[in-house]
Protein backbone atom coordinates (compact mmCIF):
# COMPACT_ATOMS: atom_id res chain seq x y z
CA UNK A 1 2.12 -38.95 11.08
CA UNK A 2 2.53 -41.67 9.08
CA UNK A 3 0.61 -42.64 5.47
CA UNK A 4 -3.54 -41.56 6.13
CA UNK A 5 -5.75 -45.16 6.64
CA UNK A 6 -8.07 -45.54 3.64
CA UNK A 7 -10.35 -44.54 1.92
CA UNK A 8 -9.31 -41.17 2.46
CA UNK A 9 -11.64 -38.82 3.09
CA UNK A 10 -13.54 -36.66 0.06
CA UNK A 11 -11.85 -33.17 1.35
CA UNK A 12 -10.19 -30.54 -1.44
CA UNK A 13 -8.05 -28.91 1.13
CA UNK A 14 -5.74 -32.38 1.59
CA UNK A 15 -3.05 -33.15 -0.83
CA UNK A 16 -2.93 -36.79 -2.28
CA UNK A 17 0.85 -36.73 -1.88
CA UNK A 18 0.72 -36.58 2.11
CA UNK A 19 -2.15 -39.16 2.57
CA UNK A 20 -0.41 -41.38 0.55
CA UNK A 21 3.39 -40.85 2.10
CA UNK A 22 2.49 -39.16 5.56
CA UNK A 23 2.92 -35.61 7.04
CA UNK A 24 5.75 -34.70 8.66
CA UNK A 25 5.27 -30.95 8.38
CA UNK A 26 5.82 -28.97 11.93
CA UNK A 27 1.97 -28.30 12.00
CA UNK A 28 -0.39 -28.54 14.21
CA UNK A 29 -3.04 -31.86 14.36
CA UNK A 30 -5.67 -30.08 12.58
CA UNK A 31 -3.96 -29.33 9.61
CA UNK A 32 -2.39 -32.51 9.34
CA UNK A 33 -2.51 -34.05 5.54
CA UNK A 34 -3.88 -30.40 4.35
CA UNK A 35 -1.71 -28.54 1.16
CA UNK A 36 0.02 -25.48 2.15
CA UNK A 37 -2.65 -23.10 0.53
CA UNK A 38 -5.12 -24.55 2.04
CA UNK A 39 -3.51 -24.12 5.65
CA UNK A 40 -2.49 -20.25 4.57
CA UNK A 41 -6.18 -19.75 3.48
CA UNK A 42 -7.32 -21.10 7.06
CA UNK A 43 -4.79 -18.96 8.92
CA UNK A 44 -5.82 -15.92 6.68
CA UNK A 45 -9.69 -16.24 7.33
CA UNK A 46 -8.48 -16.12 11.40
CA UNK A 47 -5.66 -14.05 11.46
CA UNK A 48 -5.02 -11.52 14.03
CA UNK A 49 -4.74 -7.55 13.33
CA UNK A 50 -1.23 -7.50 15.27
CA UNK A 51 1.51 -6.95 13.01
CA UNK A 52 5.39 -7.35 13.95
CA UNK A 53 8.21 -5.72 12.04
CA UNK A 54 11.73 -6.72 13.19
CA UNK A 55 14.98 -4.31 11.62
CA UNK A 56 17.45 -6.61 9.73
CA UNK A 57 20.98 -4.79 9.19
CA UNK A 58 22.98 -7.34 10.51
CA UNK A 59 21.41 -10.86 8.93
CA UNK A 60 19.80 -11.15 12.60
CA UNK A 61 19.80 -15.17 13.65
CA UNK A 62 17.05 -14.20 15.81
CA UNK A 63 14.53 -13.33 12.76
CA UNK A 64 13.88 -16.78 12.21
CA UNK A 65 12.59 -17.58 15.60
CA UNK A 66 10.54 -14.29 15.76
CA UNK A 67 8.64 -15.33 12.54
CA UNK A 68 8.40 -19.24 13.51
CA UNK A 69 6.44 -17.35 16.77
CA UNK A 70 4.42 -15.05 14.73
CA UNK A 71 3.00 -17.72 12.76
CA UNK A 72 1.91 -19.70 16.16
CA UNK A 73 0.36 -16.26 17.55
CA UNK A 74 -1.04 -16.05 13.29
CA UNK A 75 -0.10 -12.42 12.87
CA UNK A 76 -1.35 -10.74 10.27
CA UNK A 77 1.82 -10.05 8.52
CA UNK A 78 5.21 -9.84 9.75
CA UNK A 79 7.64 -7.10 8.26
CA UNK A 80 11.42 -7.12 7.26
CA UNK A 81 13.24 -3.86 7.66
CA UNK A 82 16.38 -3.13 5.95
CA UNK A 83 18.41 -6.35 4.53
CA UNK A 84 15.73 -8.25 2.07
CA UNK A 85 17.84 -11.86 2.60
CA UNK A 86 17.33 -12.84 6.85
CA UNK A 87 18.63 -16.12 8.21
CA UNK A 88 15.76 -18.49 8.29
CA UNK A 89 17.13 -21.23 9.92
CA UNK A 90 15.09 -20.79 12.93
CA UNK A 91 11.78 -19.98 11.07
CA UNK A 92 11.28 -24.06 10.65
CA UNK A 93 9.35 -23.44 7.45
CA UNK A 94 6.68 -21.69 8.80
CA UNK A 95 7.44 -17.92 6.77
CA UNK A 96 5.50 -20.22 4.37
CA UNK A 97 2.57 -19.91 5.95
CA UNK A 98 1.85 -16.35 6.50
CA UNK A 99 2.90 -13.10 4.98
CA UNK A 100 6.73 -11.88 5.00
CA UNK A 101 6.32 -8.41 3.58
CA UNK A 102 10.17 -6.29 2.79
CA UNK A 103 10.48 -2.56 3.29
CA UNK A 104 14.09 -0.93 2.47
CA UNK A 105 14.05 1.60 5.09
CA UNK A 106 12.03 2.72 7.90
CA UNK A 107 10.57 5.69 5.89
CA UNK A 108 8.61 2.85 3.64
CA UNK A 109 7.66 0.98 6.64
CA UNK A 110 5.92 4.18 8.03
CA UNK A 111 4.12 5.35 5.01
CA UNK A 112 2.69 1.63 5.11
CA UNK A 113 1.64 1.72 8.59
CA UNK A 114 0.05 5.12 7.81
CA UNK A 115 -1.77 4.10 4.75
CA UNK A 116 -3.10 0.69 6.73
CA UNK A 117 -4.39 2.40 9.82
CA UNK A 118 -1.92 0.28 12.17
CA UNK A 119 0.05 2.11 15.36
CA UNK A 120 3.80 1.12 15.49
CA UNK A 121 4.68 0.45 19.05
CA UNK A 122 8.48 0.33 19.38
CA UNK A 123 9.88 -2.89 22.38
CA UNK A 124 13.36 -1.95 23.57
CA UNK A 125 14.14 -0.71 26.86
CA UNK A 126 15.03 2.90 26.07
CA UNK A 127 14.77 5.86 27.96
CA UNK A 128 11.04 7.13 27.53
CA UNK A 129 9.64 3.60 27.72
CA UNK A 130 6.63 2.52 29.15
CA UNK A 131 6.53 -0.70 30.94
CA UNK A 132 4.89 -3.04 28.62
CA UNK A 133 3.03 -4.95 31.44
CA UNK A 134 0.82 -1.83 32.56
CA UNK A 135 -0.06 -0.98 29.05
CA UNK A 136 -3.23 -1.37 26.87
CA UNK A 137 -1.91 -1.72 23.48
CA UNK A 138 -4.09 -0.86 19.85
CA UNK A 139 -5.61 -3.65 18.74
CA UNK A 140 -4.38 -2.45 14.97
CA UNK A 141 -0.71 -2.18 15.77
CA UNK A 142 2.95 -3.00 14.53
CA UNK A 143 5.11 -4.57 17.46
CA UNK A 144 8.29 -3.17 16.24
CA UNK A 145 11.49 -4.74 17.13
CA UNK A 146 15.28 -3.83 16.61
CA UNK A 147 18.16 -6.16 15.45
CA UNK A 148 19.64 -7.98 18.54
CA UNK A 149 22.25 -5.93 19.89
CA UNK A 150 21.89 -2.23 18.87
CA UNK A 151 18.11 -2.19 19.42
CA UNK A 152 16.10 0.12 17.90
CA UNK A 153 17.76 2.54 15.68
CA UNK A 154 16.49 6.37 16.11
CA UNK A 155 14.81 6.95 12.75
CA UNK A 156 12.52 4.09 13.98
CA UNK A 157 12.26 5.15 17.67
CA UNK A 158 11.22 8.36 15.92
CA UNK A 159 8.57 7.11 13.63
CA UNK A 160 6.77 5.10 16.64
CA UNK A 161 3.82 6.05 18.47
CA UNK A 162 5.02 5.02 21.47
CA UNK A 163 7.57 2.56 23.17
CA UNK A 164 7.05 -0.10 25.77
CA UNK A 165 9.85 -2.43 27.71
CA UNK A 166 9.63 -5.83 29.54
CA UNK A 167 10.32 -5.60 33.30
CA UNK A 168 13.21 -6.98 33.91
CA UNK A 169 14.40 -8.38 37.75
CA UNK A 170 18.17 -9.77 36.83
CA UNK A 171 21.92 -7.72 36.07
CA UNK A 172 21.38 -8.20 32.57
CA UNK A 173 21.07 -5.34 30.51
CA UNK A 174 18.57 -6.57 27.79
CA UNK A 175 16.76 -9.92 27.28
CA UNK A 176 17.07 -11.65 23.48
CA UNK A 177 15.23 -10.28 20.94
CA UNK A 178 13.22 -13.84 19.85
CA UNK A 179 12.53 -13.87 23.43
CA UNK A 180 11.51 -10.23 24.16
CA UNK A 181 8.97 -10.62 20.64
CA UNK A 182 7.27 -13.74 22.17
CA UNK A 183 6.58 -11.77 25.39
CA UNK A 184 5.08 -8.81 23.35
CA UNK A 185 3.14 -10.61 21.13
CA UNK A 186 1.51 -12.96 24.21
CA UNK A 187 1.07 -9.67 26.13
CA UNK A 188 -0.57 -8.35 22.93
CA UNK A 189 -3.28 -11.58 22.63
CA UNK A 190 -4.13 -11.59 26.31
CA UNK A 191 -5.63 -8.31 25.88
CA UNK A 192 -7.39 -8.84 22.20
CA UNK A 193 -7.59 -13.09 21.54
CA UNK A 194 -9.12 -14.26 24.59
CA UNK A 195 -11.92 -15.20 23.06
CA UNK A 196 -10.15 -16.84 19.87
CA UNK A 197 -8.40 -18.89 22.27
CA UNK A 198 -11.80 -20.15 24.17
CA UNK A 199 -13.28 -20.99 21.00
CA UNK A 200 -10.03 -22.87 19.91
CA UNK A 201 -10.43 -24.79 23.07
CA UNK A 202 -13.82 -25.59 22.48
CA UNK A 203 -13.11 -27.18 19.27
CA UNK A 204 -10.44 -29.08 20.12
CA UNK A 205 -12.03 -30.58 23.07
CA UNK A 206 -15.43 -31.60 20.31
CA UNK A 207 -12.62 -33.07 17.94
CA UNK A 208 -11.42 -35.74 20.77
């Protein structure tokens, strides 16, 4: 969107800057004009209780896209495993707009999840997975993901509660790991946002 029509409206949470020489953030309508902490505050106050955590030992390319798709499910944190630099190409920004959180090894990453009260559900398609379609997950959980490729590596297979797989119908062996996290964390909101979404809906409907 282009420079804001004045006189600009009296509102803290909009930054001078962006009125004046337009928005062309990758943000949604309703947070068009608005400063970065004031679009992390909103996202904070509404935030979901679903955590992701993705292992990063080989500088994944597919980090970036899980993150840019945590922030449009607004996760409540997402976790890096392993490697502390990831490629964030993909990520389009938007690891600016909720929390990135680094644990060295999957020992830290458990004593977290411990201390917070969150379940880590491990996604690969393993032997002693459940298929993720027929299951009711914990609203407090970690979807737990493995670097693209090797999967999940046994210390965190080990650490998980339990481990779920997407059905798959074709000869491929395994799906991508940006697209297997989307899946999850859609699966995930159907069962616990439904009504966040309806109330979205409702406002954006009032707004037009």
């Amino acid at each position: 969107m282009g420079p804001a029509p004045r006189p600009w409206p009296d509102d803290p949470r909009l930054d001078p800057r962006l009125l004046a020489e337009g928005d062309r953030r990758n943000v949604q309508d309703r947070f068009r004009y608005w400063t970065m902490d004031a679009i992390r505050a909103e996202l904070a106050r509404a935030k979901a209780a679903l955590h992701v955590a993705i292992q990063n030992w080989e500088h994944d390319f597919n980090i970036g896209s899980m993150v840019r798709t945590a922030n449009a499910f607004n996760v409540a944190a997402v976790h890096i495993i392993g490697r502390r630099r990831w490629n964030r190409r993909g990520a389009m920004v938007t690891d600016r707009y909720l929390d990135v959180l680094h644990h060295p090894d999957a020992a830290d990453f458990f004593a977290w999840a411990q201390a917070a009260g969150v379940t880590p559900i491990g996604v690969d398609n393993l032997p002693g997975s459940v298929p993720l379609e027929s299951e009711r997950l914990p609203e407090e959980c970690c979807l737990v993901f493995g670097s693209e490729g090797p999967g999940l590596t046994p210390d965190l297979v080990a650490g998980c509660q339990r481990l779920v797989a997407i059905t798959q119908y074709g000869s491929t062996r395994s799906m991508n790991a940006g697209a297997a996290a989307a899946i999850a964390m859609y699966h995930w909101s159907l069962q616990h946002r439904q009504g966040d979404a309806q109330a979205q809906r409702r406002a954006a409907g009032a707004q037009t």
